[in-house]
C-alpha atoms as a PDB file:
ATOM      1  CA  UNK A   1       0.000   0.000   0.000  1.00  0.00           C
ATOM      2  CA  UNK A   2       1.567   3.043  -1.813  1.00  0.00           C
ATOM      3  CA  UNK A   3      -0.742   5.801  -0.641  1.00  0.00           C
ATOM      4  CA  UNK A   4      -0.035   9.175   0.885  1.00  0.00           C
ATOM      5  CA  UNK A   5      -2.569  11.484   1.340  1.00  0.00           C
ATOM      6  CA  UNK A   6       0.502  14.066   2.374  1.00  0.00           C
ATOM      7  CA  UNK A   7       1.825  13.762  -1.226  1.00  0.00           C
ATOM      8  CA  UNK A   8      -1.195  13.803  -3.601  1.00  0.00           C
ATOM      9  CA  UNK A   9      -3.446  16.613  -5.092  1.00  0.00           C
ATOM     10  CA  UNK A  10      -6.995  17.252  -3.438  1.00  0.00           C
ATOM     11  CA  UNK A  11      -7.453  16.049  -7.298  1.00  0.00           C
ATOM     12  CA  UNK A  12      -5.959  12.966  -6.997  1.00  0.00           C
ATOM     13  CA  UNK A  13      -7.202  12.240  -3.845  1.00  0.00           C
ATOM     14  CA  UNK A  14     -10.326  12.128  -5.035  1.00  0.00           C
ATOM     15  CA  UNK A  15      -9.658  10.437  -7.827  1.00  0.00           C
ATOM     16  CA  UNK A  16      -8.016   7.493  -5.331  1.00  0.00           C
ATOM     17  CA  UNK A  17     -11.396   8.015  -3.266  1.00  0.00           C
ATOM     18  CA  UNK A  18     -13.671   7.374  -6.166  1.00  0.00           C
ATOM     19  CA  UNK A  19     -12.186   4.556  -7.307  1.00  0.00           C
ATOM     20  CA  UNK A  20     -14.044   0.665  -7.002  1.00  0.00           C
ATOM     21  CA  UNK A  21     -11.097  -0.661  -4.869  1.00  0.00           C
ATOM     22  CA  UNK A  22     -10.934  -1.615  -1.161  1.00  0.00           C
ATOM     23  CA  UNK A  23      -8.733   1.532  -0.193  1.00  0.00           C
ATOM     24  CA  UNK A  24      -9.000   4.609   0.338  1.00  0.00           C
ATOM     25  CA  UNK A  25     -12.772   4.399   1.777  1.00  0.00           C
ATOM     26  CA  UNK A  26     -14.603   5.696   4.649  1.00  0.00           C
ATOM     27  CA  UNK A  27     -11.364   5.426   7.064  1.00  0.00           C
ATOM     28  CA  UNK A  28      -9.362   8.145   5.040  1.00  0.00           C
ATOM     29  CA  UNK A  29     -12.087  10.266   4.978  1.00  0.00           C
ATOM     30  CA  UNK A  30     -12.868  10.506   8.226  1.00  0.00           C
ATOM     31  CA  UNK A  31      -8.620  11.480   8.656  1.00  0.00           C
ATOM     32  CA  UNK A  32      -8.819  13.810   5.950  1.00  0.00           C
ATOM     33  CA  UNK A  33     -11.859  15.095   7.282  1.00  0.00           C
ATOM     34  CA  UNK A  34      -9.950  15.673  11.088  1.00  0.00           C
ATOM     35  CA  UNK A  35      -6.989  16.963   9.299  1.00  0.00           C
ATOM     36  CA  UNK A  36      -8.785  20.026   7.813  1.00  0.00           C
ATOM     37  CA  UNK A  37     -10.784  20.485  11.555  1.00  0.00           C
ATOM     38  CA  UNK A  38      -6.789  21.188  12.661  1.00  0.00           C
ATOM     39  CA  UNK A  39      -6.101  23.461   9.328  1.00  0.00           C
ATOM     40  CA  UNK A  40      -8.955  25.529  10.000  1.00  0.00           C
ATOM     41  CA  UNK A  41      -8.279  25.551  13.806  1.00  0.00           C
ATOM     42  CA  UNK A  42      -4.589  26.585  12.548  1.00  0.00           C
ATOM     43  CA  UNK A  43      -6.024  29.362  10.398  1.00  0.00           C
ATOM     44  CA  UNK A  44      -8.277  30.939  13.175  1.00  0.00           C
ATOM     45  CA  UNK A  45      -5.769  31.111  15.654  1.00  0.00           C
ATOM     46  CA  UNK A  46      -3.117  32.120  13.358  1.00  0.00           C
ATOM     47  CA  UNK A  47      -5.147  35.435  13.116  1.00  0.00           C
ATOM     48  CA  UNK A  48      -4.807  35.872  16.878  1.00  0.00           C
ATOM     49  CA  UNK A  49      -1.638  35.331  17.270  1.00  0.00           C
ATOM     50  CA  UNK A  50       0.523  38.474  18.067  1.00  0.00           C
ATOM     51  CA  UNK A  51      -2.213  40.868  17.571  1.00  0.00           C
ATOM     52  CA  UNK A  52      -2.585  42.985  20.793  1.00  0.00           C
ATOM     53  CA  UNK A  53      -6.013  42.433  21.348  1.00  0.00           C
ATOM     54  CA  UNK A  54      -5.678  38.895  22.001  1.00  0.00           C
ATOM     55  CA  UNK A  55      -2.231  39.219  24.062  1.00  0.00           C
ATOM     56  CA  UNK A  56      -3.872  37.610  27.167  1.00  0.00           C
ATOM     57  CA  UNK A  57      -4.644  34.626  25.397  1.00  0.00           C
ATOM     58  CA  UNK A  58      -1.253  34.577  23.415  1.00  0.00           C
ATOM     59  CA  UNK A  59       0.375  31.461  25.325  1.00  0.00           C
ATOM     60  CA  UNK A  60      -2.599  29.796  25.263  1.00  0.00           C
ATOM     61  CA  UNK A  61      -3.186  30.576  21.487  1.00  0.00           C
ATOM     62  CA  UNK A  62       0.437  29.443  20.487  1.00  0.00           C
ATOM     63  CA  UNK A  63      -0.043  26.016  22.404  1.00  0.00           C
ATOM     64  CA  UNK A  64      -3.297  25.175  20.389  1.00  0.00           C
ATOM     65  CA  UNK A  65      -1.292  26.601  16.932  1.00  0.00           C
ATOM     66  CA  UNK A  66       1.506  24.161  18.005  1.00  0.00           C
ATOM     67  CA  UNK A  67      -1.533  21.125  18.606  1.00  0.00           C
ATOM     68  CA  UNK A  68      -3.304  21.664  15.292  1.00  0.00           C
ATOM     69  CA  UNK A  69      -0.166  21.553  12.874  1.00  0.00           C
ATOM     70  CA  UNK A  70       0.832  18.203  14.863  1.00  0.00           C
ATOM     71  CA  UNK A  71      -2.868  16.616  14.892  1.00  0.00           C
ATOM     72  CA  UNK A  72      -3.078  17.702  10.873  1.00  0.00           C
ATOM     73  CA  UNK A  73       0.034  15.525  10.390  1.00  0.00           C
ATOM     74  CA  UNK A  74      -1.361  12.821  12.435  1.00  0.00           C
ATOM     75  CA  UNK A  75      -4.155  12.745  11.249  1.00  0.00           C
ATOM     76  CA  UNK A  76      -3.056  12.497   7.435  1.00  0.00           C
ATOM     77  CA  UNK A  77      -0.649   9.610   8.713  1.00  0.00           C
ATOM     78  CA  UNK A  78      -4.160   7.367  10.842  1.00  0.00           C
ATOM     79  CA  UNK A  79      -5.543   7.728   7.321  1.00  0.00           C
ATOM     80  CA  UNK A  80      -2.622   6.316   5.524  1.00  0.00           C
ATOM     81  CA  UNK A  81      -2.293   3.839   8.952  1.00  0.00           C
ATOM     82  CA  UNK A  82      -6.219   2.555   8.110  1.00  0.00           C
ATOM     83  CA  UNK A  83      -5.718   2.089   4.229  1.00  0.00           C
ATOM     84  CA  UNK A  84      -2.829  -0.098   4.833  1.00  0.00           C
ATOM     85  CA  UNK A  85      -4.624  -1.979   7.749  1.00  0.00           C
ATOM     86  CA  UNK A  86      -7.663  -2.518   6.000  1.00  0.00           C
ATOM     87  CA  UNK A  87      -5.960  -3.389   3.113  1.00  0.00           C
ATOM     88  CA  UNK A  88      -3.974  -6.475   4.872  1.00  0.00           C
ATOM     89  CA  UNK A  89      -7.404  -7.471   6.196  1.00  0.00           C
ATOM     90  CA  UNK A  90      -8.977  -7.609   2.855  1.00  0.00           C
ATOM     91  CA  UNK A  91      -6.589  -9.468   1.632  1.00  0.00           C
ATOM     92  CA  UNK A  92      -6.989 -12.238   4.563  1.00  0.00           C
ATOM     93  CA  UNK A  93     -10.781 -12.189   3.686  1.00  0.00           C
ATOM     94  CA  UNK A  94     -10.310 -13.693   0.392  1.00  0.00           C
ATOM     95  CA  UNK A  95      -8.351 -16.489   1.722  1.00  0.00           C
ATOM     96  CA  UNK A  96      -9.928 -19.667   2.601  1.00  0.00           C
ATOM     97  CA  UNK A  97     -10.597 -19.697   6.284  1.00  0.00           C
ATOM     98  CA  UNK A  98      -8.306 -22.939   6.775  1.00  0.00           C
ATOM     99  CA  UNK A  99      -5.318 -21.080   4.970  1.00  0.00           C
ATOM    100  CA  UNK A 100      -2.333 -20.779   6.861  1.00  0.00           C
ATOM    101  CA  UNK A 101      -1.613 -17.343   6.104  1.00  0.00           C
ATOM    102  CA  UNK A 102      -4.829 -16.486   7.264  1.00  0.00           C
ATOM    103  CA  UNK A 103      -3.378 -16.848  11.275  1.00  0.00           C
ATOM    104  CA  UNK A 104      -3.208 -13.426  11.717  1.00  0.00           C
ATOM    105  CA  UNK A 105      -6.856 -12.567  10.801  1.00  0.00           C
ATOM    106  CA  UNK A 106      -7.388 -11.056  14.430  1.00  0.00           C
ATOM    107  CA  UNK A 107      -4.657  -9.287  14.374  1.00  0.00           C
ATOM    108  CA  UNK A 108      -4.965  -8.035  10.839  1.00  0.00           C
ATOM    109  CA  UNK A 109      -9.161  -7.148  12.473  1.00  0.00           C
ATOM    110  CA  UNK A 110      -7.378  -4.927  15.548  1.00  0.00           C
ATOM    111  CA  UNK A 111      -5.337  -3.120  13.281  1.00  0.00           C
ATOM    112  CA  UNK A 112      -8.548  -2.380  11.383  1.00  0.00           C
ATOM    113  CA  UNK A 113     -10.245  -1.236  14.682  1.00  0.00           C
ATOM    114  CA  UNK A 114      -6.977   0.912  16.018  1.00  0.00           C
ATOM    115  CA  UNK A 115      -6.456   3.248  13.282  1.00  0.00           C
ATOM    116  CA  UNK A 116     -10.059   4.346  13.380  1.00  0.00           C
ATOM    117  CA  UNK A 117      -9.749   4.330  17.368  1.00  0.00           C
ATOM    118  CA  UNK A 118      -6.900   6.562  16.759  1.00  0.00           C
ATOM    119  CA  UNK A 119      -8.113   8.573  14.832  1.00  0.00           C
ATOM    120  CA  UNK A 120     -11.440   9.270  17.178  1.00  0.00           C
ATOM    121  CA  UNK A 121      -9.029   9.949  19.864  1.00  0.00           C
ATOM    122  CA  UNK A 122      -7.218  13.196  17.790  1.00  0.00           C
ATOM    123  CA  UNK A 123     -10.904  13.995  17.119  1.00  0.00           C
ATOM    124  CA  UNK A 124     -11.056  14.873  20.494  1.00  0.00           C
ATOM    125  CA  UNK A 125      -8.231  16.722  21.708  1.00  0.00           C
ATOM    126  CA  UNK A 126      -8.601  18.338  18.256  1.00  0.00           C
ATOM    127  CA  UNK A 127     -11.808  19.381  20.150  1.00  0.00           C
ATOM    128  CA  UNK A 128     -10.465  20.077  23.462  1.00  0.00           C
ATOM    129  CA  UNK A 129      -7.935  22.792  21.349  1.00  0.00           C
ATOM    130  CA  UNK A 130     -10.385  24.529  19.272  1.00  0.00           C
ATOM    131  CA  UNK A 131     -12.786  24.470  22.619  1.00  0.00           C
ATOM    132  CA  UNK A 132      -9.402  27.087  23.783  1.00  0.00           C
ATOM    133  CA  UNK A 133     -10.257  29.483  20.603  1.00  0.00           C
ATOM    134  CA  UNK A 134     -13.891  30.209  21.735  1.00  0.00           C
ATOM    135  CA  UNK A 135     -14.260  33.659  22.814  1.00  0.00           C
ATOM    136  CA  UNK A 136     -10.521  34.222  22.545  1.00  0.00           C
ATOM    137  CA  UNK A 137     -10.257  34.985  18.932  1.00  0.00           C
ATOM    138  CA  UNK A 138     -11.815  36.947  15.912  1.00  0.00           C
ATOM    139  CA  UNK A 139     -15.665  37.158  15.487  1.00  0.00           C
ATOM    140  CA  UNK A 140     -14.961  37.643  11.795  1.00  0.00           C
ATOM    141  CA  UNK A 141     -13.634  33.591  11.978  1.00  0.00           C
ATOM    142  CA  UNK A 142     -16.580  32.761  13.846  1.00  0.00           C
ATOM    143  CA  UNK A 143     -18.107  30.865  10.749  1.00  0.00           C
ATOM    144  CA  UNK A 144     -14.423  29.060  10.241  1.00  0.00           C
ATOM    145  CA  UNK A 145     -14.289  28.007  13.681  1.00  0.00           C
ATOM    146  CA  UNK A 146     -18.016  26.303  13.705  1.00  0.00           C
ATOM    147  CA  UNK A 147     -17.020  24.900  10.345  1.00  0.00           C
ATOM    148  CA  UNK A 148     -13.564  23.138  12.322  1.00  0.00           C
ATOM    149  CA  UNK A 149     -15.778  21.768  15.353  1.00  0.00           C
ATOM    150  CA  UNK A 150     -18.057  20.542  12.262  1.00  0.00           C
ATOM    151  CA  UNK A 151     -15.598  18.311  11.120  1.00  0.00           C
ATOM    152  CA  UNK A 152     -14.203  17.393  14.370  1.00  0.00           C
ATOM    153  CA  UNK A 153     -17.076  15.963  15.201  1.00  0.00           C
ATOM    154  CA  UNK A 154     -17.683  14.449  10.982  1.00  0.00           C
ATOM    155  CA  UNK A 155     -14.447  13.177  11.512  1.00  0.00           C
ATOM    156  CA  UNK A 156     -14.682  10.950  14.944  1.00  0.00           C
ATOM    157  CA  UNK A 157     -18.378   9.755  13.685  1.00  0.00           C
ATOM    158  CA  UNK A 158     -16.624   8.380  10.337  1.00  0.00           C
ATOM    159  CA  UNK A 159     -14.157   6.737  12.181  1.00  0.00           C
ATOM    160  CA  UNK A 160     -16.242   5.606  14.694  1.00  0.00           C
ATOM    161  CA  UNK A 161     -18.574   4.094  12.038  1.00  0.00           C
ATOM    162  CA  UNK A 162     -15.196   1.881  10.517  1.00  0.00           C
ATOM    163  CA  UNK A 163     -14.917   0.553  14.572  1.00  0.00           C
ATOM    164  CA  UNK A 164     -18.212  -0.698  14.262  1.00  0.00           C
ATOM    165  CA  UNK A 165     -18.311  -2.368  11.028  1.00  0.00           C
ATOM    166  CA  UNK A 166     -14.753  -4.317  11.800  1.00  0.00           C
ATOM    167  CA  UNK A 167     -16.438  -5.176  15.913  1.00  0.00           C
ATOM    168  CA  UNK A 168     -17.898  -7.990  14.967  1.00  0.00           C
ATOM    169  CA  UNK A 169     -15.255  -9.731  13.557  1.00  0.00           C
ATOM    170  CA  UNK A 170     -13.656 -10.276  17.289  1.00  0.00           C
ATOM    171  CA  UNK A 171     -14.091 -13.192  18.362  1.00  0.00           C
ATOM    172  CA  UNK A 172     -13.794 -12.692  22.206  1.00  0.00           C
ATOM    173  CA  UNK A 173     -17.150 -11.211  23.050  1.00  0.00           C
ATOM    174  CA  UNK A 174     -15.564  -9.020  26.015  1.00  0.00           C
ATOM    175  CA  UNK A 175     -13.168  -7.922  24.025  1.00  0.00           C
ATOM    176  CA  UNK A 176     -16.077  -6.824  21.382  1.00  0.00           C
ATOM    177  CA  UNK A 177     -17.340  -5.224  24.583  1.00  0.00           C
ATOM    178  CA  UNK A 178     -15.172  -3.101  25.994  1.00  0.00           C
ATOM    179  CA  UNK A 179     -13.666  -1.695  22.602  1.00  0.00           C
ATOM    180  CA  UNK A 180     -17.493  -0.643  21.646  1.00  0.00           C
ATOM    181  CA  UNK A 181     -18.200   0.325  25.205  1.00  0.00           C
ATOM    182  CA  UNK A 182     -14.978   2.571  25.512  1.00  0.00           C
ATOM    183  CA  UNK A 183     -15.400   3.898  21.807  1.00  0.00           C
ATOM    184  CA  UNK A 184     -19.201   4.855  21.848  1.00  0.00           C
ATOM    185  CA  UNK A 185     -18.579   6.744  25.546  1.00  0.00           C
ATOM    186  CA  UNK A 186     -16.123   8.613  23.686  1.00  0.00           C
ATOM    187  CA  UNK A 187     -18.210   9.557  20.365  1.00  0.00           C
ATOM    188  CA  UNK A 188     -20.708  10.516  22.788  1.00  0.00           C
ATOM    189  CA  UNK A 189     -18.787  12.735  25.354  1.00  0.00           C
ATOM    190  CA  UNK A 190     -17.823  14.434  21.593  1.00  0.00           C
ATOM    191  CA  UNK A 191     -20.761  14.794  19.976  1.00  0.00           C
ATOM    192  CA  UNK A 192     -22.077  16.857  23.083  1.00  0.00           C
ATOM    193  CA  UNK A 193     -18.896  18.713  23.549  1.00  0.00           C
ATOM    194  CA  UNK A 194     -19.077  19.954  19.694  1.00  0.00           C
ATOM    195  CA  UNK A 195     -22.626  20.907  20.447  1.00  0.00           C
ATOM    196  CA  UNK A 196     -22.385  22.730  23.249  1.00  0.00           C
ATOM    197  CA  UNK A 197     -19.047  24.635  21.586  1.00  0.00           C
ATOM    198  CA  UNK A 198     -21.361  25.214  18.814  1.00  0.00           C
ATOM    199  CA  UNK A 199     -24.194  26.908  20.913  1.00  0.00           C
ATOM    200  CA  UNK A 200     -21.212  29.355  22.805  1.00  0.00           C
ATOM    201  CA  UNK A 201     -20.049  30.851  19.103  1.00  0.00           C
END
């Protein structure tokens, strides 16, 4: 698995997106998605940023600056991470269930479910830093800064939705369990978070 979402065109991302093959799908998007929440959080801050009238809030302001730039990198690399772990689990599908090669299935199925997990976790510090530009920054970015909570929230529901469709391939029903119990209380603490950072814009 040769793709980079750091090195292509929004062109020929696309392109790669529309395509009928296994990869890129939903799990890309959804760090593609989180990596433009960080650009945009980037952007709104950036504005702030040595500008007198938000001096109070400069420290703060350069710590979230310093956050997005990392969690747009990360993010880029979880969707690159779930392309090449989804592909490797694809491939196992195909096999015969009695093949040898096909031992690592469960593996293969976790790294299907981390990347995704991953990538819901950046959605919410992602959160938690844009949650630091509320009130502290331009009105005249107030429509960017809805617009980055929007797809920090997009962003942890589409990979939240790639942990649920891979779930029921563990075996171990506690294991099933706890990684839908500790991902959906996570989504959900989120989704009300984004809401309620929504209402205060």
């Amino acid at each position: 698995m040769t793709l980079d979402w750091r090195a292509m065109s929004v062109s020929q991302y696309l392109d790669e997106l529309a395509a009928a093959t296994p990869v890129p799908g939903g799990g890309a998007v959804a760090g593609v998605t989180l990596a433009q929440a960080n650009a945009l959080g980037s952007m709104v801050v950036g504005y702030a940023i040595g500008k007198p009238k938000f001096a109070a809030h400069d420290a703060a302001h350069r710590t979230a600056h310093a956050s997005f730039e990392r969690g747009r990198q990360c993010a880029l690399e979880l969707a690159n991470e779930d392309a090449r772990a989804y592909a490797r689990l694809n491939a196992l599908w195909k096999l015969p269930k009695d093949a040898p090669e096909r031992s690592g299935f469960a593996e293969a199925v976790r790294g299907a479910i981390a990347a995704p997990e991953a990538t819901l976790l950046l959605a919410q510090g992602t959160l938690e830093c844009l949650a630091a530009l509320v009130g502290t920054t331009s009105a005249s970015l107030a429509s960017d800064l809805r617009i980055a909570i929007d797809l920090a929230a997009l962003g942890a529901r589409a990979a939240q939705e790639n942990v649920r469709i891979n779930l029921p391939s563990i075996a171990d029903e506690a294991e099933r369990s706890a990684i839908a119990a500790r991902t959906e209380a996570v989504l959900a603490s989120l989704a009300r978070d984004a809401a309620d950072l929504t209402r205060r814009i």
